[in-house]
C-alpha atoms as a PDB file:
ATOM      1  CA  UNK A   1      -4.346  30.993 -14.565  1.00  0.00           C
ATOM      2  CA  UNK A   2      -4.122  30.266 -18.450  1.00  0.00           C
ATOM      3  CA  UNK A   3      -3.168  26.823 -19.163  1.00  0.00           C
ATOM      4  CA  UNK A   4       0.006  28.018 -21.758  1.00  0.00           C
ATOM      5  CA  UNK A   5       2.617  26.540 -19.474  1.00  0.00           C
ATOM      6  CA  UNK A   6       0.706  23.501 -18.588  1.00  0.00           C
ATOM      7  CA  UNK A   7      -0.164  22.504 -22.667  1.00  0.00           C
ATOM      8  CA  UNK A   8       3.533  22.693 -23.278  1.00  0.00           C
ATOM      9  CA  UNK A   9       4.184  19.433 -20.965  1.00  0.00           C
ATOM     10  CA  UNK A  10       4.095  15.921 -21.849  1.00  0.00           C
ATOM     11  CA  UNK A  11       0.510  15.449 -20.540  1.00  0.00           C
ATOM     12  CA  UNK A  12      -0.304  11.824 -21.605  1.00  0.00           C
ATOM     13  CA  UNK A  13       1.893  12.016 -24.856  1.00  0.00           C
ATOM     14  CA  UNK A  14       4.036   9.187 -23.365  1.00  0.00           C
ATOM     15  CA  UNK A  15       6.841  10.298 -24.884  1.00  0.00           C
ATOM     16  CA  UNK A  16       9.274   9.842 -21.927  1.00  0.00           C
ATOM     17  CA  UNK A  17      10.539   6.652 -20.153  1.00  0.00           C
ATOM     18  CA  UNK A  18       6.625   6.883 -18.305  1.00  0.00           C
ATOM     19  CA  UNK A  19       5.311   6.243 -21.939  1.00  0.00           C
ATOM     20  CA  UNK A  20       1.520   5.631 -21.655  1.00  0.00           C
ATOM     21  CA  UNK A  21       1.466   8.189 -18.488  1.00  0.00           C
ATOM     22  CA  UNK A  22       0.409  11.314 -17.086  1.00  0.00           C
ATOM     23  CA  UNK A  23       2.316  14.094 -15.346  1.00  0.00           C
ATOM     24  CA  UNK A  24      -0.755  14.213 -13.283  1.00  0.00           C
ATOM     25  CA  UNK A  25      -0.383  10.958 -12.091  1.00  0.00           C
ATOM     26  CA  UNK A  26       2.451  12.437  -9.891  1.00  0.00           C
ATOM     27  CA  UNK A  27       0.033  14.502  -8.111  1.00  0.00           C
ATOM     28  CA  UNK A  28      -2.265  12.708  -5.364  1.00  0.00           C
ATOM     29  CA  UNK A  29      -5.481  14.820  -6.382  1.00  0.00           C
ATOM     30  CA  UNK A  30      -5.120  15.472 -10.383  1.00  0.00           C
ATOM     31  CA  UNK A  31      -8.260  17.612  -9.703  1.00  0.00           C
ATOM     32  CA  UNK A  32      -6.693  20.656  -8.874  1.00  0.00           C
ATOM     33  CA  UNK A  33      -5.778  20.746 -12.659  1.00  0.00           C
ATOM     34  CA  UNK A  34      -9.220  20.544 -13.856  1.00  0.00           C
ATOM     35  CA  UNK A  35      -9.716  22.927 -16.966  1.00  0.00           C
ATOM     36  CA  UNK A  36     -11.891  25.424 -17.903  1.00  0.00           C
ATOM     37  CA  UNK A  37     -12.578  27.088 -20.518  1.00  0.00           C
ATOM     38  CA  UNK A  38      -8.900  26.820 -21.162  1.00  0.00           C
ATOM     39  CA  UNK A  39      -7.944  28.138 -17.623  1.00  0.00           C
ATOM     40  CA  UNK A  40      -6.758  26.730 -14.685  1.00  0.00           C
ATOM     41  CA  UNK A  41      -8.272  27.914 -11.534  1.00  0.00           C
ATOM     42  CA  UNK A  42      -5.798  29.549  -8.861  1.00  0.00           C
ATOM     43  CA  UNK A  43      -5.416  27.731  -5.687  1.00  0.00           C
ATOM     44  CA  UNK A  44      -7.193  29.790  -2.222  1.00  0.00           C
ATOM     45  CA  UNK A  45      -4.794  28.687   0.165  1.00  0.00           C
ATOM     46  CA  UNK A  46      -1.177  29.451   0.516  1.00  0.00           C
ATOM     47  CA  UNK A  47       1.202  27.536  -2.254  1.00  0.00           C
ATOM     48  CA  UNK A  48       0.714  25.821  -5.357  1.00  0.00           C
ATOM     49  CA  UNK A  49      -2.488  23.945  -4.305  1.00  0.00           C
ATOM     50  CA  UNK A  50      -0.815  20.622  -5.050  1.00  0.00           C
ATOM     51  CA  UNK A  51       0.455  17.272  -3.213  1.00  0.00           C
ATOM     52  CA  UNK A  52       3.199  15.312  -4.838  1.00  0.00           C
ATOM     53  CA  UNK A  53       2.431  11.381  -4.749  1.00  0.00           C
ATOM     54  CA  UNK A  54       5.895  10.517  -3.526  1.00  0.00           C
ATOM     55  CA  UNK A  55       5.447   7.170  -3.839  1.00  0.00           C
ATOM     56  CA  UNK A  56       4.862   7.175  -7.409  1.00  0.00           C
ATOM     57  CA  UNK A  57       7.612   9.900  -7.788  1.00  0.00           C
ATOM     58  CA  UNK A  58      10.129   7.123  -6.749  1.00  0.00           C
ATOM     59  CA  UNK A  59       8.282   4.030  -8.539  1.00  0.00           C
ATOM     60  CA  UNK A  60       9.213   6.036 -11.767  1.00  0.00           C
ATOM     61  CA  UNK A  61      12.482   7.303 -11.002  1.00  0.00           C
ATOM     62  CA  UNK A  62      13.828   3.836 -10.379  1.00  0.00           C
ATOM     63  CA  UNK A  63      12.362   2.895 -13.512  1.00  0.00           C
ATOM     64  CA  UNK A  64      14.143   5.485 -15.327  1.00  0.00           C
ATOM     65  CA  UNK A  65      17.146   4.628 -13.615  1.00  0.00           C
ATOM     66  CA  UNK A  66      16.895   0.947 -15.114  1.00  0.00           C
ATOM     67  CA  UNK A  67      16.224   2.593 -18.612  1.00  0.00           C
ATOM     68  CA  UNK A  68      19.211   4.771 -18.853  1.00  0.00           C
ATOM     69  CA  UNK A  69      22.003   2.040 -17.815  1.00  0.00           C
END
């Protein structure tokens, strides 16, 4: 899978209220994002291949949440 949608994302710009971070840092193994040659390989089993970190999902929302008051 070509990486077009994934270069269009804020991938360490930090230029959201997670300034400094990584939209892989949501995922618990950033590996399955691993480039190359400009591709992203396609998961083998059934899905997207990914595991959302939930705790860090809620870590940030709650700091967003503090932001936008």
């Amino acid at each position: 899978m070509h990486n077009a949608f994934i270069q269009e994302q804020s991938l360490g710009v930090g230029i959201h209220y997670n300034q400094g971070g990584d939209l892989l840092d949501y995922l618990v193994d950033p590996a399955v994002f691993a480039y190359e040659k400009g591709f992203v390989r396609i998961p083998q089993g059934p899905g997207l291949g990914i595991e959302i970190n939930e705790d860090y999902v809620r870590r940030m929302d709650a700091i967003g949440a503090q932001l936008a008051q």
